[in-house]
Structure formats: structure tokens, C-alpha cells
N, C-alpha and C. Protein backbone atom coordinates (compact mmCIF):
# COMPACT_ATOMS: atom_id res chain seq x y z
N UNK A 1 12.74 20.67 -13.18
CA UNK A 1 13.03 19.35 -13.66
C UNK A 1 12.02 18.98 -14.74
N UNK A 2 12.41 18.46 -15.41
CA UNK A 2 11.56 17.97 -16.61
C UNK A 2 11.11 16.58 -16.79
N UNK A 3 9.58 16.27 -16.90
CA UNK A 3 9.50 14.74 -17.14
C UNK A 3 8.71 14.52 -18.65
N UNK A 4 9.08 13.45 -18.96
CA UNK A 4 8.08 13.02 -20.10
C UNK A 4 6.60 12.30 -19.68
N UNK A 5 5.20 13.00 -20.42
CA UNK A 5 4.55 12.24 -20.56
C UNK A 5 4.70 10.97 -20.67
N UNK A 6 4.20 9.78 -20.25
CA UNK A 6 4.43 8.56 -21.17
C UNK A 6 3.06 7.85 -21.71
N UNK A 7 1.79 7.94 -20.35
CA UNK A 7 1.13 7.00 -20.87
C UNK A 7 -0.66 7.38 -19.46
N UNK A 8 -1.57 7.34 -20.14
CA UNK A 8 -3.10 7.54 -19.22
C UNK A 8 -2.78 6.44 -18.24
N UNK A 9 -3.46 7.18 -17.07
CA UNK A 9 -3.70 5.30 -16.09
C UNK A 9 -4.74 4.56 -16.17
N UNK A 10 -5.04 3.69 -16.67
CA UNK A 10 -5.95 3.05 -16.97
C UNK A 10 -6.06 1.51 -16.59
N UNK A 11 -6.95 0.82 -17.09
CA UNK A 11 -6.93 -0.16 -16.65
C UNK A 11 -8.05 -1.15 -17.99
N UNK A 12 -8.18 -2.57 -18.00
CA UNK A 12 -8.40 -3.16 -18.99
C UNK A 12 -9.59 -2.50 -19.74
N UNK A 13 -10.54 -2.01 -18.88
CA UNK A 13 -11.92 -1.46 -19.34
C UNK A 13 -12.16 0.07 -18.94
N UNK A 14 -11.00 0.80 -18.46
CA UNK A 14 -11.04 2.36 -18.37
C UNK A 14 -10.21 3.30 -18.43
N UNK A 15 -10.18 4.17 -18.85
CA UNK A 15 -8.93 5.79 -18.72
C UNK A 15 -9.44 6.69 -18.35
N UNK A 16 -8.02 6.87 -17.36
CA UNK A 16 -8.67 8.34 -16.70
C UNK A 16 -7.44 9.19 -17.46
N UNK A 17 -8.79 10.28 -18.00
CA UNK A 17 -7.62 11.12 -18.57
C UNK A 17 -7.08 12.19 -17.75
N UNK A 18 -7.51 12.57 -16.46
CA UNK A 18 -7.18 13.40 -15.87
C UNK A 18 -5.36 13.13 -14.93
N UNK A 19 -5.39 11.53 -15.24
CA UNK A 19 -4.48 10.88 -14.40
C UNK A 19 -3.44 10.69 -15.38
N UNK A 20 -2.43 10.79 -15.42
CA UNK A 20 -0.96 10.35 -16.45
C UNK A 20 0.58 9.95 -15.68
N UNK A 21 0.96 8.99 -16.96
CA UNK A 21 2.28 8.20 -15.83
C UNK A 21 3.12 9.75 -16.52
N UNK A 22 4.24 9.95 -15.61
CA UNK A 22 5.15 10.64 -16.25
C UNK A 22 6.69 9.76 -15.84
N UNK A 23 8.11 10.06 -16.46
CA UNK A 23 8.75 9.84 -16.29
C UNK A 23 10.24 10.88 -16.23
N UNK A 24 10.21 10.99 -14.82
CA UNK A 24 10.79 12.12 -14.72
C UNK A 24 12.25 12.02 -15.49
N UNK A 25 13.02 12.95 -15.79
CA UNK A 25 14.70 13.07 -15.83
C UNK A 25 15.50 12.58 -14.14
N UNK A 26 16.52 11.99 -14.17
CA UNK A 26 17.63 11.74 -13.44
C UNK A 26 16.32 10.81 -12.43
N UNK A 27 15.34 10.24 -12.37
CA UNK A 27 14.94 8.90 -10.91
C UNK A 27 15.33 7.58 -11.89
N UNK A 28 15.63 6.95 -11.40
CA UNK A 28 16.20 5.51 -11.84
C UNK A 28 15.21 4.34 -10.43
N UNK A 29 14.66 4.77 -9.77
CA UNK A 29 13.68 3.64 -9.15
C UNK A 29 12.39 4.40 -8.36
N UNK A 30 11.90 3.09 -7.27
CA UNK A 30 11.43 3.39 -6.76
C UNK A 30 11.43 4.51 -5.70
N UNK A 31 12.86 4.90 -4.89
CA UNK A 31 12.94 5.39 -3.99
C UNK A 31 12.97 6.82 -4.18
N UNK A 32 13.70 7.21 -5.13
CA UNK A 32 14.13 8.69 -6.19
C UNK A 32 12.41 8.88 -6.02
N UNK A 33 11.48 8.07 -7.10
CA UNK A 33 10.53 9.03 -7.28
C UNK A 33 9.23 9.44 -6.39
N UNK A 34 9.45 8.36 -5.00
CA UNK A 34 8.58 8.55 -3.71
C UNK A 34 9.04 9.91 -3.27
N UNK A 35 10.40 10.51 -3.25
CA UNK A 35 10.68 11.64 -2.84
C UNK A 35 10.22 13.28 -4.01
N UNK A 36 9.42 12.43 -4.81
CA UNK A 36 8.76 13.67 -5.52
C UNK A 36 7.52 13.91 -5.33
N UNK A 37 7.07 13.23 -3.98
CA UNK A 37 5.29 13.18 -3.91
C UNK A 37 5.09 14.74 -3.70
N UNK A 38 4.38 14.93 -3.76
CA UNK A 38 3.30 16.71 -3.63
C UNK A 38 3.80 17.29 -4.12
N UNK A 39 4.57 17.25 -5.16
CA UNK A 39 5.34 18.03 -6.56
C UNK A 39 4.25 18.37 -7.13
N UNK A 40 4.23 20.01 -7.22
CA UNK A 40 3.33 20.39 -8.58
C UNK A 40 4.18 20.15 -10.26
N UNK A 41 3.00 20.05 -10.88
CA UNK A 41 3.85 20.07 -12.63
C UNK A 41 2.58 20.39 -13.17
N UNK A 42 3.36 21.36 -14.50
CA UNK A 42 2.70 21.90 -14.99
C UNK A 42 2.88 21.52 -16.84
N UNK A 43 1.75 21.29 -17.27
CA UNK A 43 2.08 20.98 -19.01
C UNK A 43 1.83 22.07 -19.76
N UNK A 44 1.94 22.88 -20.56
CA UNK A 44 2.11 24.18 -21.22
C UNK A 44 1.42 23.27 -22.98
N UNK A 45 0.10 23.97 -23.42
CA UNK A 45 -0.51 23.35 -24.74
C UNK A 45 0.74 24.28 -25.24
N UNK A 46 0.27 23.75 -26.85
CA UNK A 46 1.17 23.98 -27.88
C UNK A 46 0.61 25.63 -28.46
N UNK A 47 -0.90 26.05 -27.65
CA UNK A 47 -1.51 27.65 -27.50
C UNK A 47 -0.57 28.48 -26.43
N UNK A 48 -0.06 27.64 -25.81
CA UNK A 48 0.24 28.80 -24.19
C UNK A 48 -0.64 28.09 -23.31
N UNK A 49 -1.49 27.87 -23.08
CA UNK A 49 -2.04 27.53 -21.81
C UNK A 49 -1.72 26.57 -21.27
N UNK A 50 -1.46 26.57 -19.22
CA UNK A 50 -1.10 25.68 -18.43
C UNK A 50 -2.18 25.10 -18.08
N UNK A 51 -1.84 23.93 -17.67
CA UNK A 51 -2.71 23.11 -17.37
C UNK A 51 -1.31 22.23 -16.14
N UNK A 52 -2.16 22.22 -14.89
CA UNK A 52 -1.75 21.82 -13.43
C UNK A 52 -2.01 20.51 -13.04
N UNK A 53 -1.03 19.92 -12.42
CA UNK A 53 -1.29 18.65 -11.90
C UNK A 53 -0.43 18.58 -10.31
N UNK A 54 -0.26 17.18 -9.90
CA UNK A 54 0.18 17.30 -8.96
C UNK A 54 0.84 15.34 -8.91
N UNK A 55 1.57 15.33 -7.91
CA UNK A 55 2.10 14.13 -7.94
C UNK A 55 1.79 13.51 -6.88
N UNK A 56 1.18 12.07 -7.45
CA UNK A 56 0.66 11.59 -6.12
C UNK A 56 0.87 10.40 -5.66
N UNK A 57 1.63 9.69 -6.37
CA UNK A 57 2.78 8.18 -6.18
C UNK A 57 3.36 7.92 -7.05
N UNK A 58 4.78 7.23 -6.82
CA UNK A 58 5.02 6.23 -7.70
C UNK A 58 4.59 5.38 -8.37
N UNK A 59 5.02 4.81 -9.45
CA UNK A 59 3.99 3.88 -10.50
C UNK A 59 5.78 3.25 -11.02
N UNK A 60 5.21 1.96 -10.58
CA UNK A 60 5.91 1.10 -10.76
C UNK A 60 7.43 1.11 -10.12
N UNK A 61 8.64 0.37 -10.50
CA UNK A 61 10.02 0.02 -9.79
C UNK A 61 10.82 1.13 -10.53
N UNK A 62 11.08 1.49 -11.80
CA UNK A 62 11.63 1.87 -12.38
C UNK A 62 11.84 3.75 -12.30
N UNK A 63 11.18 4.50 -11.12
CA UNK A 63 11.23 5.72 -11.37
C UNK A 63 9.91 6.43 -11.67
N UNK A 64 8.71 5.90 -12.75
CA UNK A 64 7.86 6.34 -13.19
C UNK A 64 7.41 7.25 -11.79
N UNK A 65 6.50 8.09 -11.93
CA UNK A 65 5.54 8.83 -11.41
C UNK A 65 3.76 8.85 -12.08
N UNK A 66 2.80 8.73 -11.10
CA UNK A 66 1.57 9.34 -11.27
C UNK A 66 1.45 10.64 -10.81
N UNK A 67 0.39 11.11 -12.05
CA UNK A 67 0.05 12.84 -11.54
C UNK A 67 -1.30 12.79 -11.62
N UNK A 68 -1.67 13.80 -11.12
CA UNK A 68 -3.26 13.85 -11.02
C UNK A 68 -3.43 15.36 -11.76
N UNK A 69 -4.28 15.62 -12.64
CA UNK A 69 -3.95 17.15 -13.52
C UNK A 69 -5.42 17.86 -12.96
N UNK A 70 -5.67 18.53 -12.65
CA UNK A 70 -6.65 19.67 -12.71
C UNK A 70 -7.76 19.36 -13.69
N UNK A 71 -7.35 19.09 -14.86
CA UNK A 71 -8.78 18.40 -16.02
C UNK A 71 -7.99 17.93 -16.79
N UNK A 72 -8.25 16.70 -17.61
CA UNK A 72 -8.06 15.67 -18.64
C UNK A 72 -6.93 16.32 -18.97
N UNK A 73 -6.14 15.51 -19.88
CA UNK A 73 -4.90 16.05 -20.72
C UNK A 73 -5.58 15.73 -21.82
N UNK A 74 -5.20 16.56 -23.73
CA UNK A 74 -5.85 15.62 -24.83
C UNK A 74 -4.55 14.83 -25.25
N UNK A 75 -4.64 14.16 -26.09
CA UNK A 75 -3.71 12.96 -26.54
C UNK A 75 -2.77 13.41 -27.29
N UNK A 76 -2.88 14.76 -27.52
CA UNK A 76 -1.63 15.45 -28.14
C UNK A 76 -0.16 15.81 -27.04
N UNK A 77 -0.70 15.63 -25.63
CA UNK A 77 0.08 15.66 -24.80
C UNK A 77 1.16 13.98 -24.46
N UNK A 78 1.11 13.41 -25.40
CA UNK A 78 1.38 12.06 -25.10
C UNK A 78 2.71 12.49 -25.81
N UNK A 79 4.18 11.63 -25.01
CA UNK A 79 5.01 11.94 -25.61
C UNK A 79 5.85 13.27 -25.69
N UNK A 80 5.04 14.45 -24.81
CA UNK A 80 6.00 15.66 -24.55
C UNK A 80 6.11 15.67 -23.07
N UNK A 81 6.58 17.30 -22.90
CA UNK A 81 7.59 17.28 -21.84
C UNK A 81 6.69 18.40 -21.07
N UNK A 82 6.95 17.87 -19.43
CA UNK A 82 5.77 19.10 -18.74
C UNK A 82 7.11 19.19 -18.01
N UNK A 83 6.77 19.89 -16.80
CA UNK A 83 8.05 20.67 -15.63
C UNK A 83 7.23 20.46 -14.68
N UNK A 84 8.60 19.46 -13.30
CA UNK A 84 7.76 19.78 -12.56
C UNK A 84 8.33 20.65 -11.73
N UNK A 85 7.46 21.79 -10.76
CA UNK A 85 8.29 22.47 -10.35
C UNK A 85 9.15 22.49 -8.69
């Protein structure tokens, strides 16, 4: 399944870059994307290399997902597409 990056989790005075909302294909709420918790996903750089995360709640009504990645994402990852598997 495929989700889009969308956005760091952060908050008024911090980012964690290790943390990112994603938005998967086919969840339309809350309930869809609680059933993707302990999903691994993986983001592939634009070199080849993976870089691992994992899913660890919902974020917000609409479907979104939080992931937690193995180390930071850079900001070139904003806006593409990881897999989760």
C-alpha cells in the first residue's frame, strides 16, 4: 500500500524529524487507519537507500497516520510516496 508523506509532527516551538504524518491510499477516517498500527513502511531516497519506520497512531479524523522512522527524514522526502508494507 502506498502513502504520501504529508507533513513533520511538530508543534508551535518544535520538529521532530524522525516523526512524519503520512496519508495512506484507500483510509477515509479514523477507524481505517487505527487498523494500520504496527505497520512497518519503508521510504526509498532518490540514491536507493531505505530508510524504516513504523506506525504508531492515528493523527487526526480524516485517515492520516503517524510514523516513527529509524532516523530523521530530510525535507526532500516531503510530498513523496513511501510503502507500507
Amino acid at each position: 500500500m502506498k502513502a504520501k508523506i504529508s507533513n513533520y509532527k511538530g508543534g508551535p516551538h518544535t520538529q521532530y524529524v524522525d516523526r512524519m504524518i503520512l496519508i495512506p491510499e484507500g483510509t477515509e477516517n479514523k477507524e481505517q487507519a487505527e487498523k494500520l498500527k504496527g505497520k512497518k513502511v519503508v521510504w526509498t531516497t532518490p540514491g536507493g537507500n531505505k530508510i524504516n519506520g513504523q506506525i504508531t497512531k492515528p493523527h487526526g479524523k480524516s485517515g492520516a497516520i503517524l510514523v516513527k522512522f529509524e532516523k530523521g527524514l530530510p525535507g526532500q522526502a516531503l510530498g513523496t510516496e513511501a510503502e507500507i508494507l
